[in-house]
C-alpha atoms as a PDB file:
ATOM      1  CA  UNK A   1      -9.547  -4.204   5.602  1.00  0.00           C
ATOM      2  CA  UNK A   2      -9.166  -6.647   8.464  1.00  0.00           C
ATOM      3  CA  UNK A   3      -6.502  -5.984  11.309  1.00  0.00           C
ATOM      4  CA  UNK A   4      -4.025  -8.828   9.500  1.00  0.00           C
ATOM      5  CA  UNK A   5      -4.169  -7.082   6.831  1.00  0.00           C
ATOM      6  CA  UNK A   6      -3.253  -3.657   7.501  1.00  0.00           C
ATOM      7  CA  UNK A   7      -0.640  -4.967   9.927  1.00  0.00           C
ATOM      8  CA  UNK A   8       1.005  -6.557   7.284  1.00  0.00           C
ATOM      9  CA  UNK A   9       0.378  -3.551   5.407  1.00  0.00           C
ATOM     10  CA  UNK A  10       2.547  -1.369   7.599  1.00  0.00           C
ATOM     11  CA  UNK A  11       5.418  -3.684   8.134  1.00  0.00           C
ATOM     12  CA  UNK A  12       5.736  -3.782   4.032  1.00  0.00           C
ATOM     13  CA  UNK A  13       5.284   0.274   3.800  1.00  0.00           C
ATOM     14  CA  UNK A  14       8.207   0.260   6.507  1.00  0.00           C
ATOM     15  CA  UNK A  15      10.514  -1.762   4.654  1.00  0.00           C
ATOM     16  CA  UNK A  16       9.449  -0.568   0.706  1.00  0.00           C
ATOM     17  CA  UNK A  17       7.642   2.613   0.851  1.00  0.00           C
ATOM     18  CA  UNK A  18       4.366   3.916   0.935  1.00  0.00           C
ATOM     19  CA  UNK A  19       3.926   4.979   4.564  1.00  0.00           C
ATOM     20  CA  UNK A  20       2.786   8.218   5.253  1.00  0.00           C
ATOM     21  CA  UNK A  21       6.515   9.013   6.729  1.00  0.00           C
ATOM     22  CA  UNK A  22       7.758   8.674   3.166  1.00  0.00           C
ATOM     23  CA  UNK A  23      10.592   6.880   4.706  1.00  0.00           C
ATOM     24  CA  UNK A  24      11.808   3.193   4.314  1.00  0.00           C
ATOM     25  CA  UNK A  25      14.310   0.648   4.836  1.00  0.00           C
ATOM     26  CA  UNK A  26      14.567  -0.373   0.725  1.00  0.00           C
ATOM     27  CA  UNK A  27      14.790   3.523  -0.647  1.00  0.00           C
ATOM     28  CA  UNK A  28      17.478   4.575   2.613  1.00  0.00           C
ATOM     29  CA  UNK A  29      19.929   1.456   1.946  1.00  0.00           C
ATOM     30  CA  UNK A  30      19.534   1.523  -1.826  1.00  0.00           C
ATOM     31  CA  UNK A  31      22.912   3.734  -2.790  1.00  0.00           C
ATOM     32  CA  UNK A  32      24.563   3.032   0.837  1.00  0.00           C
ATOM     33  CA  UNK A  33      27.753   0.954  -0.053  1.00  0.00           C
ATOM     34  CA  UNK A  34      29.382  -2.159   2.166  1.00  0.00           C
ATOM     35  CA  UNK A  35      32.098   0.336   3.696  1.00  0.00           C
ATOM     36  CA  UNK A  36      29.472   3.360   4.552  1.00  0.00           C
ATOM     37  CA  UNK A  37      27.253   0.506   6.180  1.00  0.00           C
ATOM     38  CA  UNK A  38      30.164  -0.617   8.083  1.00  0.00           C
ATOM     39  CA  UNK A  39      31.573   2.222   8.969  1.00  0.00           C
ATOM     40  CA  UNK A  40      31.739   3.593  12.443  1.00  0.00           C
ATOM     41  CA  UNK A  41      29.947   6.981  13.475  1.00  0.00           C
ATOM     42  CA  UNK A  42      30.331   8.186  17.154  1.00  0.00           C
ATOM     43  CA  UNK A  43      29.280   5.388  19.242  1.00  0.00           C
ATOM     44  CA  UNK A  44      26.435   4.699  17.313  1.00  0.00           C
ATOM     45  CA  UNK A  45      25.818   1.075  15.888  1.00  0.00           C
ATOM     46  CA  UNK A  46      26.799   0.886  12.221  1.00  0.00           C
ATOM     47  CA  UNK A  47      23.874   0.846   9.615  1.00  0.00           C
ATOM     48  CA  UNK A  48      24.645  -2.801   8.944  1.00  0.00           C
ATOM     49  CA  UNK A  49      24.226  -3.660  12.543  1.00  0.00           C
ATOM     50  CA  UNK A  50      21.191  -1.946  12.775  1.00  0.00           C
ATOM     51  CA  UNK A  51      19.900  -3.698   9.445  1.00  0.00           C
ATOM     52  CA  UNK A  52      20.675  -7.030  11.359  1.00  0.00           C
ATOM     53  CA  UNK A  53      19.356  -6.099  14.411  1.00  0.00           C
ATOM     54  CA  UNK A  54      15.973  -5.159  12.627  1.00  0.00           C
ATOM     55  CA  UNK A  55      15.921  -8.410  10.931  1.00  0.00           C
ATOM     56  CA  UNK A  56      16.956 -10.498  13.611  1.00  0.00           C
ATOM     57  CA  UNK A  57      13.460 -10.155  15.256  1.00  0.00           C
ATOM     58  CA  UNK A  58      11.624 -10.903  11.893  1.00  0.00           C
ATOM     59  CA  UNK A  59      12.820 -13.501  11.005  1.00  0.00           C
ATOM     60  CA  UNK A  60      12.615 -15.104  14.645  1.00  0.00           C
ATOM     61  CA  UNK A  61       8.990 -14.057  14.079  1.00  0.00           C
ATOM     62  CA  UNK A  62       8.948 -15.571  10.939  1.00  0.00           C
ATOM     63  CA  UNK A  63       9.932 -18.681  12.054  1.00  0.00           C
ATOM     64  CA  UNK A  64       7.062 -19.034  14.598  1.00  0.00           C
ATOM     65  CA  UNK A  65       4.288 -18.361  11.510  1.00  0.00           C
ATOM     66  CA  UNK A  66       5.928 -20.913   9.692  1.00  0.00           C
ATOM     67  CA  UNK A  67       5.660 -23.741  13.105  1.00  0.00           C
ATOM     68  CA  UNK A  68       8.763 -23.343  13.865  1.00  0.00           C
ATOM     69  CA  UNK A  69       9.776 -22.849  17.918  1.00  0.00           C
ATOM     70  CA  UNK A  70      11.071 -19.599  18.428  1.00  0.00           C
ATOM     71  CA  UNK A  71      14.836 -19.574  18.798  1.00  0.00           C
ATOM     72  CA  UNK A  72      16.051 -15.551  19.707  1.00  0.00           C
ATOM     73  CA  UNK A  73      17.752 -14.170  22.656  1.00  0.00           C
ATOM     74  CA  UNK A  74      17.956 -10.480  23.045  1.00  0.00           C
ATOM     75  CA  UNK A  75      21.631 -11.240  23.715  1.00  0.00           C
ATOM     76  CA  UNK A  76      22.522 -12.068  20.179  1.00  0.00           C
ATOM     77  CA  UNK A  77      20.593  -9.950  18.504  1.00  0.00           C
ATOM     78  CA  UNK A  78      23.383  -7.017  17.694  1.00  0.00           C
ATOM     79  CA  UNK A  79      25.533 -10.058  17.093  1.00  0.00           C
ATOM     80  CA  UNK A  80      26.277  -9.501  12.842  1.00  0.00           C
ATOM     81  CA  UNK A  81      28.059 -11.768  11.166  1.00  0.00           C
ATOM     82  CA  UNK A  82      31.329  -9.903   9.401  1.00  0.00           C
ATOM     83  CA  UNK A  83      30.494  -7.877   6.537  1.00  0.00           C
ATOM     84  CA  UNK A  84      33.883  -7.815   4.460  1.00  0.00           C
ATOM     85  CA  UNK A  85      32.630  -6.893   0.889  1.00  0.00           C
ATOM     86  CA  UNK A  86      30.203  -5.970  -1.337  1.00  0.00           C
ATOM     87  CA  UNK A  87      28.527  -9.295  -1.542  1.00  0.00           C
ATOM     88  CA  UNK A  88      28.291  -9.724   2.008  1.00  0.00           C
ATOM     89  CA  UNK A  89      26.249  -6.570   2.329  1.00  0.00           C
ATOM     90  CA  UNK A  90      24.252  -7.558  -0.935  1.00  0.00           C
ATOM     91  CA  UNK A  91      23.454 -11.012   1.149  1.00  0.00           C
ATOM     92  CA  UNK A  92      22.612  -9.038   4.450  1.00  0.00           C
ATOM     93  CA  UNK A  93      19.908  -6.777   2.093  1.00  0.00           C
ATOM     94  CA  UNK A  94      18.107  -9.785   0.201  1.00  0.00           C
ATOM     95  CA  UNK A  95      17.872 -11.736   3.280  1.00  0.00           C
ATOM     96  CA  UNK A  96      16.406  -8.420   5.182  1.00  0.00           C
ATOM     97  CA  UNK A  97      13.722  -7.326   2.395  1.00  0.00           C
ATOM     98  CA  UNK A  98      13.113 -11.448   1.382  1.00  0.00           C
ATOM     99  CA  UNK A  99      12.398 -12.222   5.250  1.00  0.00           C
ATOM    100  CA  UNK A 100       9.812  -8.962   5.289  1.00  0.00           C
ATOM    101  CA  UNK A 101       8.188  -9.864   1.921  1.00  0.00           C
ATOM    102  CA  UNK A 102       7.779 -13.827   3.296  1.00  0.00           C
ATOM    103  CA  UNK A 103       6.936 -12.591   6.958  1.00  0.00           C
ATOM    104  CA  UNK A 104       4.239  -9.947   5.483  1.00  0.00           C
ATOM    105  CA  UNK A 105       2.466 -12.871   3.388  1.00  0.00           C
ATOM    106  CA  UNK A 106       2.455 -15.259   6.449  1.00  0.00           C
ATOM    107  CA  UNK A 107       0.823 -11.930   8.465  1.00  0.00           C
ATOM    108  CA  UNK A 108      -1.794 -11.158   5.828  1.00  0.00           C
ATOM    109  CA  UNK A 109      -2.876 -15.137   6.284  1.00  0.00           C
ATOM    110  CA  UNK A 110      -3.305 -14.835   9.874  1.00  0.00           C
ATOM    111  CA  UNK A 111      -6.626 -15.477  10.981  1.00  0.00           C
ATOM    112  CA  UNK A 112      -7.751 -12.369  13.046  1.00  0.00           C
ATOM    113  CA  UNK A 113      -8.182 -14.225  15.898  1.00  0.00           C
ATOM    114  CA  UNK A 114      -4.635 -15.844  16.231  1.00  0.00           C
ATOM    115  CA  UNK A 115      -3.662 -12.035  17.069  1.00  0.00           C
ATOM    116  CA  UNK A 116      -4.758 -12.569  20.412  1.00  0.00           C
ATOM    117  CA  UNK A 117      -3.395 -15.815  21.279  1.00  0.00           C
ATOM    118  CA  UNK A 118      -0.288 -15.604  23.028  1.00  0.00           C
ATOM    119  CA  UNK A 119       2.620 -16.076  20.818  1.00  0.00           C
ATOM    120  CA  UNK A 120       4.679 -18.905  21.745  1.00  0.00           C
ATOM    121  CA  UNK A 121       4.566 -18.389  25.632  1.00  0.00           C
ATOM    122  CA  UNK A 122       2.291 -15.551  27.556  1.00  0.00           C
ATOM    123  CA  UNK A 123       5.043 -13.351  28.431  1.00  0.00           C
ATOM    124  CA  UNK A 124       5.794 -12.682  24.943  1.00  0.00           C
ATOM    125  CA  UNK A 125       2.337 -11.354  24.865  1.00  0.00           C
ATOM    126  CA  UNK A 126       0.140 -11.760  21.825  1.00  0.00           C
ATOM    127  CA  UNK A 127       0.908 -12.306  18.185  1.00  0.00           C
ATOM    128  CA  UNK A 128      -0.549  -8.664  17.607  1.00  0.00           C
ATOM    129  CA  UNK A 129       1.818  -6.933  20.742  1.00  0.00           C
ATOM    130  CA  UNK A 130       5.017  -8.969  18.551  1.00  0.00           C
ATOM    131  CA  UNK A 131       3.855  -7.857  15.086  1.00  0.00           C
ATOM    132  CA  UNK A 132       3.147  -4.235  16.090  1.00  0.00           C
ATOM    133  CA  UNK A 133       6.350  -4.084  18.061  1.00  0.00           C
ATOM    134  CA  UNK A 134       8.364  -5.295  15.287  1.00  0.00           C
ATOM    135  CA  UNK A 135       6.572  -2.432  13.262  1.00  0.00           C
ATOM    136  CA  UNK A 136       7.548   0.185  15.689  1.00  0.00           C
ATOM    137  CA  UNK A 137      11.509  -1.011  16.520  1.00  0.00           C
ATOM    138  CA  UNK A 138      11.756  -0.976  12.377  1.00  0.00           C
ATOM    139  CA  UNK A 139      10.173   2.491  12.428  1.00  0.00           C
ATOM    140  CA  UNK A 140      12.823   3.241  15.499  1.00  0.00           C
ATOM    141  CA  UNK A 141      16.113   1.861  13.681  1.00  0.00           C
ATOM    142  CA  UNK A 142      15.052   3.182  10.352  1.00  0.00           C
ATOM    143  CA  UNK A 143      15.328   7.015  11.566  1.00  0.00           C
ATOM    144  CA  UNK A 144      18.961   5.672  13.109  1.00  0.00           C
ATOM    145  CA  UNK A 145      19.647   4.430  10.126  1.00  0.00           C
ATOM    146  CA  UNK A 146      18.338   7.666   8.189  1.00  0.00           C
ATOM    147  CA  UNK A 147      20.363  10.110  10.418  1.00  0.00           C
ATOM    148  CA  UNK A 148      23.769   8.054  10.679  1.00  0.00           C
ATOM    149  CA  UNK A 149      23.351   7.961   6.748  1.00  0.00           C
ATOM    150  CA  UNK A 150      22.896  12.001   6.532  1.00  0.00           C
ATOM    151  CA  UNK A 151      25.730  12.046   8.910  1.00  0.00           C
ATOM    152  CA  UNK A 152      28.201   9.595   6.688  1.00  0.00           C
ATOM    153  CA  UNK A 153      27.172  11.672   3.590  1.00  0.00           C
ATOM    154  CA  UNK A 154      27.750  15.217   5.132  1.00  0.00           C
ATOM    155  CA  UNK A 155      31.512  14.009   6.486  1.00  0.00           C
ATOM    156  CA  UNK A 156      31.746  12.901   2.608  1.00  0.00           C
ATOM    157  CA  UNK A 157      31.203  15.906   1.216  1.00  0.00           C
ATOM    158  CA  UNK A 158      33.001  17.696   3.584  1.00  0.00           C
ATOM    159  CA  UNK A 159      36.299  15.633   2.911  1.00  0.00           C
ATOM    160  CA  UNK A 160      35.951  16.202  -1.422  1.00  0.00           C
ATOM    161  CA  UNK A 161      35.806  19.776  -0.136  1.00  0.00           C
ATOM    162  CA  UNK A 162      38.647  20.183   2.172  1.00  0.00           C
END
């Protein structure tokens, strides 16, 4: 399998199974609700922040494999958009797992050599230092996501029982 390949491989395992974590972004936000994605735990980011945040670097990505200029600033990326209902978290989900199924394509196309061309402008680094870093912050959030979940559903079950 050619490096591409298997990098696209382990950014689609992160976000719908079959990494050997047995963890992922589709099976952990399946039964989580707008309210429980919105709500606030500690002084922790909500889970629908963190969904943004995790998508805000793909699809900047994404837009650079598809010739587009890259348009993200660090500054905005925590910056969601209101989530008010059910359909607004339904919206925030398909654009999340749509952008990773489109951005893991456009990966698996990438000639190997383009890895190690700098992406966009040398500080960035290479295309293969972005791809594998967007890999790794998804792994990072996901386990936020996973524990401010637990935590959400343990305060739940604690309240039907008190």
């Amino acid at each position: 399998m050619n490096l591409p390949a298997q990098l696209a491989k382990h950014l689609k395992d992160v976000h719908f199974g079959g990494n050997w974590t047995s963890s992922n972004l589709k099976d952990n936000l399946t039964d989580v609700n707008w309210q429980q994605a919105t709500m606030q735990v500690h002084s922790f980011n909500t889970i629908a922040t963190l969904v943004y945040h995790v998508n805000y670097y793909i699809s900047a990505v994404l837009k650079v494999l598809q010739g587009e200029p890259l348009e993200a600033s660090d500054k905005y990326s925590f910056d969601l958009p209101p989530i008010e209902s059910q359909r607004d978290w339904d919206n925030l989900l398909d654009k999340t797992f749509a952008d990773a199924e489109t951005f893991t394509l456009l990966i698996e196309q990438l000639p190997e050599h383009k890895l190690w061309e700098n992406f966009t402008d040398e500080k960035y680094g290479t295309y293969y230092r972005n791809i594998q870093g967007i890999i790794e912050h998804t792994h990072y959030h996901l386990g936020q996501i996973a524990l401010i979940k637990k935590i959400l559903l343990q305060a739940a079950e604690n309240q039907s029982k008190g």
